[in-house]
PDB file of N, CA and C in Angstrom:
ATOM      1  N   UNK A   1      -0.833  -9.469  18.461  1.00  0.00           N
ATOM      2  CA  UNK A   1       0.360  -9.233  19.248  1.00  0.00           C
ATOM      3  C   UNK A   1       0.108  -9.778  20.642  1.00  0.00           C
ATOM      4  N   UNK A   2       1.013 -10.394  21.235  1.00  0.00           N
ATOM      5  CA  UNK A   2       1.123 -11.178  22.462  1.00  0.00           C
ATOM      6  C   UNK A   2       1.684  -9.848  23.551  1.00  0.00           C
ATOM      7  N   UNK A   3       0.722  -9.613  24.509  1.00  0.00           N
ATOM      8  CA  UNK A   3       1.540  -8.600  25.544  1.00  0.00           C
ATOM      9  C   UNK A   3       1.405  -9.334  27.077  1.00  0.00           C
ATOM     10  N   UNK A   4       2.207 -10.308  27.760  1.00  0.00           N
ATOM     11  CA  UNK A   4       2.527 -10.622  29.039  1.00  0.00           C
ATOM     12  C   UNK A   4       1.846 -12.181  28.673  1.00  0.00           C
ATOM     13  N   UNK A   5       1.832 -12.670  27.010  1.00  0.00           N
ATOM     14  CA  UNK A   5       1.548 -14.152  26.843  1.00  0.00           C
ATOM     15  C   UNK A   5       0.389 -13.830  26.554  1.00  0.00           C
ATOM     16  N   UNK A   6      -0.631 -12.562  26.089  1.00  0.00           N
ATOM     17  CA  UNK A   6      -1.878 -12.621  26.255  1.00  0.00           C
ATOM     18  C   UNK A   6      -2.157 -12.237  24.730  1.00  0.00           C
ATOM     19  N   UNK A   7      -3.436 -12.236  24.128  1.00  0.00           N
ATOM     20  CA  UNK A   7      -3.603 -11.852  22.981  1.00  0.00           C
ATOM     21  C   UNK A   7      -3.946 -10.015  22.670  1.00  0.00           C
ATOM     22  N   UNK A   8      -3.139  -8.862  23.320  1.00  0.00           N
ATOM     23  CA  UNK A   8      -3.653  -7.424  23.285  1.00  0.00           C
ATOM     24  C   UNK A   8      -4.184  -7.005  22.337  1.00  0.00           C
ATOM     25  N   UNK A   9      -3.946  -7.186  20.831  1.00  0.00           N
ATOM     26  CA  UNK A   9      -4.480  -6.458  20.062  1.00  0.00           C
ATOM     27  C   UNK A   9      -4.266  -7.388  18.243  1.00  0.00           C
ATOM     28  N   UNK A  10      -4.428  -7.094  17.012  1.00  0.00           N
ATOM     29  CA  UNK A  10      -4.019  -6.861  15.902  1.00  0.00           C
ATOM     30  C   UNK A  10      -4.586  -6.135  15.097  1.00  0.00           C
ATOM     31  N   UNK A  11      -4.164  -6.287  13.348  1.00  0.00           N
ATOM     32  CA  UNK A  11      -4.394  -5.392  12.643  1.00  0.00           C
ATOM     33  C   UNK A  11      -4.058  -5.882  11.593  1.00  0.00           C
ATOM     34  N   UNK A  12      -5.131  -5.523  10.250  1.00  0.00           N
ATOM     35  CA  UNK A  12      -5.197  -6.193   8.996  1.00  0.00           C
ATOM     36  C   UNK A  12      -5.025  -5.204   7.873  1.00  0.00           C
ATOM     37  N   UNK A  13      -3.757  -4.895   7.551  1.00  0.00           N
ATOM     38  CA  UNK A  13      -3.278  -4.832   6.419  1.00  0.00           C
ATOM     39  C   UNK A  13      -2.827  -4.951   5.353  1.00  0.00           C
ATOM     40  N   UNK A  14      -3.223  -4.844   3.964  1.00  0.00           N
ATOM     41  CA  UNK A  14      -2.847  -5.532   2.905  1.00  0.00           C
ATOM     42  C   UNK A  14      -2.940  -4.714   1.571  1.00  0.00           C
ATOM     43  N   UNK A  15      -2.329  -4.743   0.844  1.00  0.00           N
ATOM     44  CA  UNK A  15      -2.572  -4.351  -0.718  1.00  0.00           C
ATOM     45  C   UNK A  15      -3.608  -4.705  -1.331  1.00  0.00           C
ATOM     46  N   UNK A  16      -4.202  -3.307  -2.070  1.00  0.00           N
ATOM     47  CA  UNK A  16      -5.587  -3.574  -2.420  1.00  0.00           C
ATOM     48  C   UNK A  16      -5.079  -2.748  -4.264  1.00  0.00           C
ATOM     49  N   UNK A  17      -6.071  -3.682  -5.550  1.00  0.00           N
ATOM     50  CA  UNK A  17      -6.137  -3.165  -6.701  1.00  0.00           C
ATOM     51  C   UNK A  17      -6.060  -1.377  -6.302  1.00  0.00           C
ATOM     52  N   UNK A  18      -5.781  -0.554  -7.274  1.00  0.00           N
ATOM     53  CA  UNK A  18      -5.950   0.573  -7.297  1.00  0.00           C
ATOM     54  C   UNK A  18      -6.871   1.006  -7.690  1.00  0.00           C
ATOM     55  N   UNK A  19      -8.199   0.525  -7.955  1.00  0.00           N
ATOM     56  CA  UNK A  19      -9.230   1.258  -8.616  1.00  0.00           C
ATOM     57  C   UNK A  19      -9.984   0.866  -7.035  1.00  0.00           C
ATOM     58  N   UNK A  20     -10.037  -0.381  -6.377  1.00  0.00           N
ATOM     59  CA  UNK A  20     -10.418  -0.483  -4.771  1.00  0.00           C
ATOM     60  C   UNK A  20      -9.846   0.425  -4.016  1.00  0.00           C
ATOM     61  N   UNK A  21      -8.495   0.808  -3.985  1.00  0.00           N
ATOM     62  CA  UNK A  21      -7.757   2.043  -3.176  1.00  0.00           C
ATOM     63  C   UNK A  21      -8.927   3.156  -3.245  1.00  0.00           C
ATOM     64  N   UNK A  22      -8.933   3.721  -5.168  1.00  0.00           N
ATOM     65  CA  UNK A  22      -9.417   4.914  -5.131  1.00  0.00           C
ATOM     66  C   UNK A  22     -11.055   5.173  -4.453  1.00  0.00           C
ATOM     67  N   UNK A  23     -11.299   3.779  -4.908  1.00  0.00           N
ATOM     68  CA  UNK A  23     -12.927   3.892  -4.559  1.00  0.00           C
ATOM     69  C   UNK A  23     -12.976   3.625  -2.931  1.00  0.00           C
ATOM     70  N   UNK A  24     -12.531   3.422  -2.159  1.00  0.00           N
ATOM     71  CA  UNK A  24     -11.821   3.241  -0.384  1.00  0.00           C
ATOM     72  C   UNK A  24     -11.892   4.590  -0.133  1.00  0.00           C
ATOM     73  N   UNK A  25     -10.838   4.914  -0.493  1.00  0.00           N
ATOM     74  CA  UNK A  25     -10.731   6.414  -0.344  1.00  0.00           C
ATOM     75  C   UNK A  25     -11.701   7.458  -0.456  1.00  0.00           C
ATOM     76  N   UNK A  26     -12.270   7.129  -1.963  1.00  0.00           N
ATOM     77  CA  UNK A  26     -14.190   8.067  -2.306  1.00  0.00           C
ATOM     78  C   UNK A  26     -14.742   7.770  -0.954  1.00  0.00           C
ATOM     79  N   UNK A  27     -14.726   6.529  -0.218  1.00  0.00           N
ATOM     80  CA  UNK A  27     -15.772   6.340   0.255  1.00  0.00           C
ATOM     81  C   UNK A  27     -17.023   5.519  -0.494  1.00  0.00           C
ATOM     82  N   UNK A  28     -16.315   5.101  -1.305  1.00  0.00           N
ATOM     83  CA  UNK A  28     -17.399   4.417  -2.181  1.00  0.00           C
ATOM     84  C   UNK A  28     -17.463   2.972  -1.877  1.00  0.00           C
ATOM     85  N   UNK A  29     -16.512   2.490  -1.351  1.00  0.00           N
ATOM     86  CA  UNK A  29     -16.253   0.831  -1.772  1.00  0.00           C
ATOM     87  C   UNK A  29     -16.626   0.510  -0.375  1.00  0.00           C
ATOM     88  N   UNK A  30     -17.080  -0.449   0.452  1.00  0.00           N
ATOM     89  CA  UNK A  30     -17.437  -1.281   1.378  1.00  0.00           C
ATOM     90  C   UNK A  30     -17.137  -2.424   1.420  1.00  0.00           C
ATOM     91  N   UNK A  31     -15.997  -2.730   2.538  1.00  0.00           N
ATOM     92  CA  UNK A  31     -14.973  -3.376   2.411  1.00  0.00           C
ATOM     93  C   UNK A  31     -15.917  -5.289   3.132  1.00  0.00           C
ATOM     94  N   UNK A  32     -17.192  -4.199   3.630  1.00  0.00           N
ATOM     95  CA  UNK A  32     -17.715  -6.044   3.382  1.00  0.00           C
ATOM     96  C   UNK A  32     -18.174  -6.759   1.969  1.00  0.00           C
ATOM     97  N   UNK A  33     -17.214  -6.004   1.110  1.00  0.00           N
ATOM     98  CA  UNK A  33     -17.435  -6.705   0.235  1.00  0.00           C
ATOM     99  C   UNK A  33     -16.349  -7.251  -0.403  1.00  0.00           C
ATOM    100  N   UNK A  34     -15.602  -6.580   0.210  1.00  0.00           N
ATOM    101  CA  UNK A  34     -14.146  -7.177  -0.022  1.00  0.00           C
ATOM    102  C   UNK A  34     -13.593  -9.019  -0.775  1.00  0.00           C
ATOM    103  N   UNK A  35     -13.278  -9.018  -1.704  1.00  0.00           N
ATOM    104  CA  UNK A  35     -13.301 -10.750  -2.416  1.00  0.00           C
ATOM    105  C   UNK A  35     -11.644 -10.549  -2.769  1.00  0.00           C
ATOM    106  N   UNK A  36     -11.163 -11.552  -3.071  1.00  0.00           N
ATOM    107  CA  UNK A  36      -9.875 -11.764  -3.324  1.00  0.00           C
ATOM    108  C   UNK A  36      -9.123 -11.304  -4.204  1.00  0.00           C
ATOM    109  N   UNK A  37     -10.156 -11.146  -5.427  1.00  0.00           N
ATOM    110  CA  UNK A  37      -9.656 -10.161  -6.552  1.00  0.00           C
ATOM    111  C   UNK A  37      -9.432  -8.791  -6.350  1.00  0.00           C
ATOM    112  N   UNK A  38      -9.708  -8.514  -5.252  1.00  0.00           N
ATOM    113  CA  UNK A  38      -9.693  -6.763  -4.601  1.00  0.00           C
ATOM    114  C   UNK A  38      -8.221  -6.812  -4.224  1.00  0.00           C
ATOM    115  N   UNK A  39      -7.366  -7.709  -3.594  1.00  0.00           N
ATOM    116  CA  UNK A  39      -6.271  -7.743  -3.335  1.00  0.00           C
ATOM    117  C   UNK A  39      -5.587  -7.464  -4.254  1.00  0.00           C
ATOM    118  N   UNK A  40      -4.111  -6.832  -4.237  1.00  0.00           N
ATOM    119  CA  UNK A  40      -3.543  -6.543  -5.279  1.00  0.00           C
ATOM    120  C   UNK A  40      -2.132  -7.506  -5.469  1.00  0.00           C
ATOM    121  N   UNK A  41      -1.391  -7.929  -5.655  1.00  0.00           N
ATOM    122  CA  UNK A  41      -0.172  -8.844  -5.799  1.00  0.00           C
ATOM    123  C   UNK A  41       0.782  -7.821  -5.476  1.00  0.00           C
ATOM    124  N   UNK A  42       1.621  -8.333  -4.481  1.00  0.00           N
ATOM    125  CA  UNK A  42       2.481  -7.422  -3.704  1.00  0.00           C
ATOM    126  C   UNK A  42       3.972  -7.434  -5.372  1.00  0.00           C
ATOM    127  N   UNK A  43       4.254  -7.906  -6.640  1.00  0.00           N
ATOM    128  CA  UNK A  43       4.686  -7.998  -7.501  1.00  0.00           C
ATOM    129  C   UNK A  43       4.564  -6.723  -8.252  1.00  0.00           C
ATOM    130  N   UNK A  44       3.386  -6.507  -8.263  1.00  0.00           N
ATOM    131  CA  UNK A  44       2.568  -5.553  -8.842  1.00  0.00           C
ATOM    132  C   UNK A  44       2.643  -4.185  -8.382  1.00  0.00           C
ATOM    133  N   UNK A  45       3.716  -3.119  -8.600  1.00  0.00           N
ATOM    134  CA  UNK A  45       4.484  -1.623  -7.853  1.00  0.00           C
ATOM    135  C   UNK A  45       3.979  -1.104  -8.525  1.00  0.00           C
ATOM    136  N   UNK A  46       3.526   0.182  -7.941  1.00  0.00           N
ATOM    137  CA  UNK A  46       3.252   0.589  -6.388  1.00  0.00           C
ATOM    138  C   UNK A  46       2.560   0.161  -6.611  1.00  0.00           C
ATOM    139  N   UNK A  47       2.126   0.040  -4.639  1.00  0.00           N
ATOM    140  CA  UNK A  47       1.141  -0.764  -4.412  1.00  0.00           C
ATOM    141  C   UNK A  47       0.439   0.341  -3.279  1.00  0.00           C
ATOM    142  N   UNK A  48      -0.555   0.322  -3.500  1.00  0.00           N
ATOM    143  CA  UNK A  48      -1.463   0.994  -2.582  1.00  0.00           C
ATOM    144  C   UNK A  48      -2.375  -0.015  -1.100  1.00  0.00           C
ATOM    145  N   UNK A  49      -2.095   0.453  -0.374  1.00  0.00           N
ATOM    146  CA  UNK A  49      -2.379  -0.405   1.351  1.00  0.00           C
ATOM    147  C   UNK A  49      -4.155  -0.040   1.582  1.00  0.00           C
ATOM    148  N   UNK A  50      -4.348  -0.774   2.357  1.00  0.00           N
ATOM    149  CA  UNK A  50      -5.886  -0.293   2.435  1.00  0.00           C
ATOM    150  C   UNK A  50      -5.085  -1.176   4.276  1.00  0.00           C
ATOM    151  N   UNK A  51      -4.925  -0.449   5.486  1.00  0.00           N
ATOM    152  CA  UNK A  51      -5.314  -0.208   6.676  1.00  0.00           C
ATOM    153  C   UNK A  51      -6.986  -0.695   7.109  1.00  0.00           C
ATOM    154  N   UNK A  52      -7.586  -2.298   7.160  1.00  0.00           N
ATOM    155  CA  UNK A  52      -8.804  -1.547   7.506  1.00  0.00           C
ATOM    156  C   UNK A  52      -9.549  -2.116   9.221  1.00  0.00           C
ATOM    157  N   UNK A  53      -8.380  -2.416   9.857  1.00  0.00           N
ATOM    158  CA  UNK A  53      -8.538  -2.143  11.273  1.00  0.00           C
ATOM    159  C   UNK A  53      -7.159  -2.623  12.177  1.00  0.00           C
ATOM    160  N   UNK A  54      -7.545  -1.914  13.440  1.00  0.00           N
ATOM    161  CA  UNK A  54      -6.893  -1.691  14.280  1.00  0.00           C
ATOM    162  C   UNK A  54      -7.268  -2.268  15.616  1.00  0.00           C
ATOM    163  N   UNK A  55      -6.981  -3.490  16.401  1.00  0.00           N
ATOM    164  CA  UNK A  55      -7.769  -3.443  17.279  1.00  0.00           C
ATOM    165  C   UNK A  55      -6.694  -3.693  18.561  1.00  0.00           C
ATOM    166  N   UNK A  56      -7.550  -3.062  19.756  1.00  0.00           N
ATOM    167  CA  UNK A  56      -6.425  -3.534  21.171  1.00  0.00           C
ATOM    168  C   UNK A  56      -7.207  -3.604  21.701  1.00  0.00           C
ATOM    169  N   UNK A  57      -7.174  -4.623  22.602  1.00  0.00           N
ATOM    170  CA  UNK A  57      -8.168  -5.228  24.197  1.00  0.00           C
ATOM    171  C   UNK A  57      -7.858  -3.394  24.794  1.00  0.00           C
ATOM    172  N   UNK A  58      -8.976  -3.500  25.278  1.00  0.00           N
ATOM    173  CA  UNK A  58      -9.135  -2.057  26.320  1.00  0.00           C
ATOM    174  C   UNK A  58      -8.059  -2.728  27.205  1.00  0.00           C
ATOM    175  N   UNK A  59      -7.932  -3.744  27.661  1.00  0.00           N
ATOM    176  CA  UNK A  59      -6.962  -3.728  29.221  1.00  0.00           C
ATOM    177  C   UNK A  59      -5.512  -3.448  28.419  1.00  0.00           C
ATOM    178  N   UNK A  60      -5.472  -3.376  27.531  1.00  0.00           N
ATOM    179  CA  UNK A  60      -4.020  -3.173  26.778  1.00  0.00           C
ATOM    180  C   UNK A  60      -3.510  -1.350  26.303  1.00  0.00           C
ATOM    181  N   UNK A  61      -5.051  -0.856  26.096  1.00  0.00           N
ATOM    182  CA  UNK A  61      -4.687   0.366  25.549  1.00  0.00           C
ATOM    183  C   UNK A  61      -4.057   1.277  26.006  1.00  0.00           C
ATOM    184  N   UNK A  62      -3.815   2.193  25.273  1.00  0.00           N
ATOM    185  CA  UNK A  62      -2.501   3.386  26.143  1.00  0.00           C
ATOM    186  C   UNK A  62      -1.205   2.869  26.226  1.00  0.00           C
ATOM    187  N   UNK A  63      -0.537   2.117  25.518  1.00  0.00           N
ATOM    188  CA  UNK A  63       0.673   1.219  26.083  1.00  0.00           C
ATOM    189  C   UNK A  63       1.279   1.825  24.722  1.00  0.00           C
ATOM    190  N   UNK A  64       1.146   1.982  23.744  1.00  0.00           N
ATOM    191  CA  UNK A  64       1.743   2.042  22.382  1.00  0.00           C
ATOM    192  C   UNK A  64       1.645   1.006  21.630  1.00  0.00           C
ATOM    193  N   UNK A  65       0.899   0.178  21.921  1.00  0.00           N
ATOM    194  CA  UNK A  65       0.627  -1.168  21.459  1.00  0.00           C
ATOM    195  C   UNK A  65      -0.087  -0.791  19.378  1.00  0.00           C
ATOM    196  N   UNK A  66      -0.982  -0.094  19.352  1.00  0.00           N
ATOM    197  CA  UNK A  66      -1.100  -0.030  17.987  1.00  0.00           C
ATOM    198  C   UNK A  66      -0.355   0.231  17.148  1.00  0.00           C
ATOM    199  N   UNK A  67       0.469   1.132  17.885  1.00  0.00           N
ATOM    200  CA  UNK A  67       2.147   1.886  16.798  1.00  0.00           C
ATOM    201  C   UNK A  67       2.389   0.386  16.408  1.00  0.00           C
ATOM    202  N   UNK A  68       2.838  -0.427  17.826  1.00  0.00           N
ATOM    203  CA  UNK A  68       3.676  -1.509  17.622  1.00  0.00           C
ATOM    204  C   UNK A  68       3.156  -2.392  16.448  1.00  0.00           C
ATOM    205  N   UNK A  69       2.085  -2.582  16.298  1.00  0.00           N
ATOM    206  CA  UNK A  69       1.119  -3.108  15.779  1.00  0.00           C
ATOM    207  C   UNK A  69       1.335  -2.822  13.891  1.00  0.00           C
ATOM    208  N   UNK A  70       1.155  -1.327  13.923  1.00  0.00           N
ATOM    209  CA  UNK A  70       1.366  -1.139  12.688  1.00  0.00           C
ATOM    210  C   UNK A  70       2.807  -1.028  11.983  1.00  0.00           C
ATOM    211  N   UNK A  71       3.752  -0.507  12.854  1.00  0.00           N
ATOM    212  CA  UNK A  71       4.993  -0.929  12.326  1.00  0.00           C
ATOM    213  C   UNK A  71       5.346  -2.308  12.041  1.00  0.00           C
ATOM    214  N   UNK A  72       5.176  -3.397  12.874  1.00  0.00           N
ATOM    215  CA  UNK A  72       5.258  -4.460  12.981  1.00  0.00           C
ATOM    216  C   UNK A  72       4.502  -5.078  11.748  1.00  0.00           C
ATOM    217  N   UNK A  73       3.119  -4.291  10.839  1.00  0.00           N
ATOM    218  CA  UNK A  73       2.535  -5.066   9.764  1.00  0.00           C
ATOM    219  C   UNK A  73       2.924  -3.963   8.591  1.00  0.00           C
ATOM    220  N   UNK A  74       3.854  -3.084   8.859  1.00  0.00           N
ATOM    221  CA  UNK A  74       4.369  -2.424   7.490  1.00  0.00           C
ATOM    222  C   UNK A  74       5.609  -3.583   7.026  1.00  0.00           C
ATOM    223  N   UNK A  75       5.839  -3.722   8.233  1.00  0.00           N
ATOM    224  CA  UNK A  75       7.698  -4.603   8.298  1.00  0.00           C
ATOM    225  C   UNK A  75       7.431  -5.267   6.792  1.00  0.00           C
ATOM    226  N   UNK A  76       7.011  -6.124   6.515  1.00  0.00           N
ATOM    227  CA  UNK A  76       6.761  -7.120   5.186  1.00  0.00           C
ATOM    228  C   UNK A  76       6.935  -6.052   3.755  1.00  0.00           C
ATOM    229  N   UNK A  77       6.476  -4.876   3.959  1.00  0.00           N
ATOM    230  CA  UNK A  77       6.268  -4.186   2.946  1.00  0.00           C
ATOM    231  C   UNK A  77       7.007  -3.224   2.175  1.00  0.00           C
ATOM    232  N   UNK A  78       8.181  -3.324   3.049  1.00  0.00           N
ATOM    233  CA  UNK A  78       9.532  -1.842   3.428  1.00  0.00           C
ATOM    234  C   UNK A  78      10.083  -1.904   2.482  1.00  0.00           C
ATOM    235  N   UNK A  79       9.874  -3.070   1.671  1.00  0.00           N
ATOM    236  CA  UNK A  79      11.122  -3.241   0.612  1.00  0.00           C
ATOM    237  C   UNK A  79      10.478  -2.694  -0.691  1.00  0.00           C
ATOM    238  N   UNK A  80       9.025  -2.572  -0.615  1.00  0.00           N
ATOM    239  CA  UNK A  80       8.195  -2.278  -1.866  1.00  0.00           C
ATOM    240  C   UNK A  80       8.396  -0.757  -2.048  1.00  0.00           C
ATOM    241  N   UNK A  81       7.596  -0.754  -2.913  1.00  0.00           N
ATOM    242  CA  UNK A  81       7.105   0.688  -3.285  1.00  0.00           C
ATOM    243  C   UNK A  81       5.847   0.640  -3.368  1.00  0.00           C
ATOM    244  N   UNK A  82       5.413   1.314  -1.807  1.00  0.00           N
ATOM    245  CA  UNK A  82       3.915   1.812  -1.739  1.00  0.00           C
ATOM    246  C   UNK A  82       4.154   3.136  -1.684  1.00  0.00           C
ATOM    247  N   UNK A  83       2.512   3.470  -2.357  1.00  0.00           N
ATOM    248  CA  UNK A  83       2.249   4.700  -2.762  1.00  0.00           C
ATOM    249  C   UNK A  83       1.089   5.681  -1.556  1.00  0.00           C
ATOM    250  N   UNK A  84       0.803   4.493  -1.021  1.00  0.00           N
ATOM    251  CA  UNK A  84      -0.073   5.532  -0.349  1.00  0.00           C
ATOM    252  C   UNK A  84      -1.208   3.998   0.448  1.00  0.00           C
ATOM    253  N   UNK A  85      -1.554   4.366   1.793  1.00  0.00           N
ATOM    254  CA  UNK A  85      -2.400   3.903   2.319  1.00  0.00           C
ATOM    255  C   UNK A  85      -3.863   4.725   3.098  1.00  0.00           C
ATOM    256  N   UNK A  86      -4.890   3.967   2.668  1.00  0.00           N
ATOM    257  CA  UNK A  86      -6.109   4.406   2.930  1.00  0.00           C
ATOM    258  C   UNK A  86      -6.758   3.447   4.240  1.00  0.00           C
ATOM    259  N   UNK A  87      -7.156   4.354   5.308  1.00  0.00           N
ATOM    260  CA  UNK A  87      -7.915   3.749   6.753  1.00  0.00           C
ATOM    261  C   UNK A  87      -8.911   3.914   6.178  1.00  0.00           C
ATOM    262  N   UNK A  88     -10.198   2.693   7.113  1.00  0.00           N
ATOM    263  CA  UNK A  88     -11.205   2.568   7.199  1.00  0.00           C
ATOM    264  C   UNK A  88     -11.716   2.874   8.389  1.00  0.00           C
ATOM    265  N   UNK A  89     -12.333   4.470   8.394  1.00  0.00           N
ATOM    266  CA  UNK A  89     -12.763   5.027  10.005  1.00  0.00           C
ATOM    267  C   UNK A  89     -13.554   4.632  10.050  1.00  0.00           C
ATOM    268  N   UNK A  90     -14.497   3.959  11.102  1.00  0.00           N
ATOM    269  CA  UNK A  90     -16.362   3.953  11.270  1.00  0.00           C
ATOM    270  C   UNK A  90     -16.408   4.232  12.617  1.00  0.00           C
ATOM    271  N   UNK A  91     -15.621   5.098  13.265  1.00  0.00           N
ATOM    272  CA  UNK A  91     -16.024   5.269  14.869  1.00  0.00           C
ATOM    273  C   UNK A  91     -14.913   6.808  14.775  1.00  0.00           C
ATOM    274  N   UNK A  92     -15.784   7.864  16.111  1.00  0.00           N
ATOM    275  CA  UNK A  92     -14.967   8.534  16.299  1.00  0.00           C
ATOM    276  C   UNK A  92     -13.150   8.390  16.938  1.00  0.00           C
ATOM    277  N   UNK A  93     -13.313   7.299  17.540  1.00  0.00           N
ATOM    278  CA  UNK A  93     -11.978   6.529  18.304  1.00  0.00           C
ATOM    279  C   UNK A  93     -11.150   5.820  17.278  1.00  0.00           C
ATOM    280  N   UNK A  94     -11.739   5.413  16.109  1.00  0.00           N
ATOM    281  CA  UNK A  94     -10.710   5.032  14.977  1.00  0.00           C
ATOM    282  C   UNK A  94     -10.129   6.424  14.476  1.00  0.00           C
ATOM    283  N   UNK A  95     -11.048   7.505  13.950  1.00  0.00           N
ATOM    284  CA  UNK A  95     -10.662   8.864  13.819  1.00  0.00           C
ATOM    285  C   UNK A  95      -9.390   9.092  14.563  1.00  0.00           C
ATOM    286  N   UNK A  96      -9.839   9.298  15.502  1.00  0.00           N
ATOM    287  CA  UNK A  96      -8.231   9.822  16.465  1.00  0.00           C
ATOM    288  C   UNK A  96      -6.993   8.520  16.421  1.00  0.00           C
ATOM    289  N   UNK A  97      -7.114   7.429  16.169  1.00  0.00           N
ATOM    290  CA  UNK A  97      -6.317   6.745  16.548  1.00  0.00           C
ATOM    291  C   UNK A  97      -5.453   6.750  15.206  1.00  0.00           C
ATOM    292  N   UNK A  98      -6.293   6.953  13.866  1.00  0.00           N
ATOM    293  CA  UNK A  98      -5.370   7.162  12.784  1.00  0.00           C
ATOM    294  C   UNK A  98      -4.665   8.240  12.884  1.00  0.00           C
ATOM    295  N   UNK A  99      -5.528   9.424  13.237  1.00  0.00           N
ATOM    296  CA  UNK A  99      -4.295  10.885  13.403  1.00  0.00           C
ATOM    297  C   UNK A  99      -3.186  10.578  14.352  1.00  0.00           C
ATOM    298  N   UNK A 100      -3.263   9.905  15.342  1.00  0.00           N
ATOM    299  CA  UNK A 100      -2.243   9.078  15.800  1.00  0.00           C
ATOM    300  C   UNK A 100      -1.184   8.739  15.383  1.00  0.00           C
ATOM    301  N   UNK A 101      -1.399   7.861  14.759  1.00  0.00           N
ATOM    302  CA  UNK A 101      -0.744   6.750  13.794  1.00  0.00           C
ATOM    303  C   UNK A 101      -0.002   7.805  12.848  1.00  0.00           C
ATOM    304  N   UNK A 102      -0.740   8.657  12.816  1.00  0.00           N
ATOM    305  CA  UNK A 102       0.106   9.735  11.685  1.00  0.00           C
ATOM    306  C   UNK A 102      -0.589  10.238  10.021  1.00  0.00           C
ATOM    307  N   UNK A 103      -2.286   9.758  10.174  1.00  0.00           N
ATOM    308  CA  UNK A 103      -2.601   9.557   9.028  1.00  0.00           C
ATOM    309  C   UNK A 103      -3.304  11.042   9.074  1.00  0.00           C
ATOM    310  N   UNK A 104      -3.047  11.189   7.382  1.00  0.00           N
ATOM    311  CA  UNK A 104      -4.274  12.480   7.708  1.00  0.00           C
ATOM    312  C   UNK A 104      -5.393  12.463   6.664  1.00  0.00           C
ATOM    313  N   UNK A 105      -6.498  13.349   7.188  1.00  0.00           N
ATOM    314  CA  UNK A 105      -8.025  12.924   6.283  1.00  0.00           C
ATOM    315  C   UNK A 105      -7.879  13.755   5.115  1.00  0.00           C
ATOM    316  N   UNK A 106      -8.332  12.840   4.469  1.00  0.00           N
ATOM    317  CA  UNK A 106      -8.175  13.857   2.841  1.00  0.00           C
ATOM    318  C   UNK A 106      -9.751  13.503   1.992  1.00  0.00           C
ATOM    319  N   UNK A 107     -10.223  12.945   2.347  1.00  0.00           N
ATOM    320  CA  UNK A 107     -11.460  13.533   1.810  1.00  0.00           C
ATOM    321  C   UNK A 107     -12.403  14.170   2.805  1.00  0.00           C
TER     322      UNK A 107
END
């Protein structure tokens, strides 16, 4: 996202197989391992999201810029039928920023 012509932040979201969702979710799957076949075909309903970052330049943060961010990368998806999306926390500051966002921890 461009804020005053500058590069503030983005965020990589996409449909992931459902057996990658579930194992995301366990905590089992490690998304550096992530290969193309993990993706799921947006054809293919429901579709389960795998969220697995969020980023904003510190000189940007506090602005609402991630909301913008993630509404702005659901937009493509509104028309589907998703079932459910899984974040990838690895910091206490991703923690809060998903409860943010509106997500809540379930495992």
């Amino acid at each position: 996202m461009l804020y005053d012509g500058k590069l503030a932040g983005f965020v990589n979201l996409f449909p992931v197989q459902p057996e990658v969702y579930h194992e995301l979710r366990a905590g089992r799957f490690n998304d550096h391992f992530m290969e193309l076949e993990h993706v799921a075909d947006i054809s293919a309903t429901p579709l389960h999201m795998f969220l697995c970052c969020v980023v904003v330049d510190r000189d940007y943060q506090r602005r609402g810029i991630a909301q913008q961010l993630l509404q702005a990368a659901v937009q493509p998806y509104a028309a589907l039928h998703c079932l459910s999306v899984v974040t990838d926390n690895v910091t206490a500051d991703g923690e809060r920023l998903s409860r943010r966002l509106g997500f809540t921890r379930t495992g």
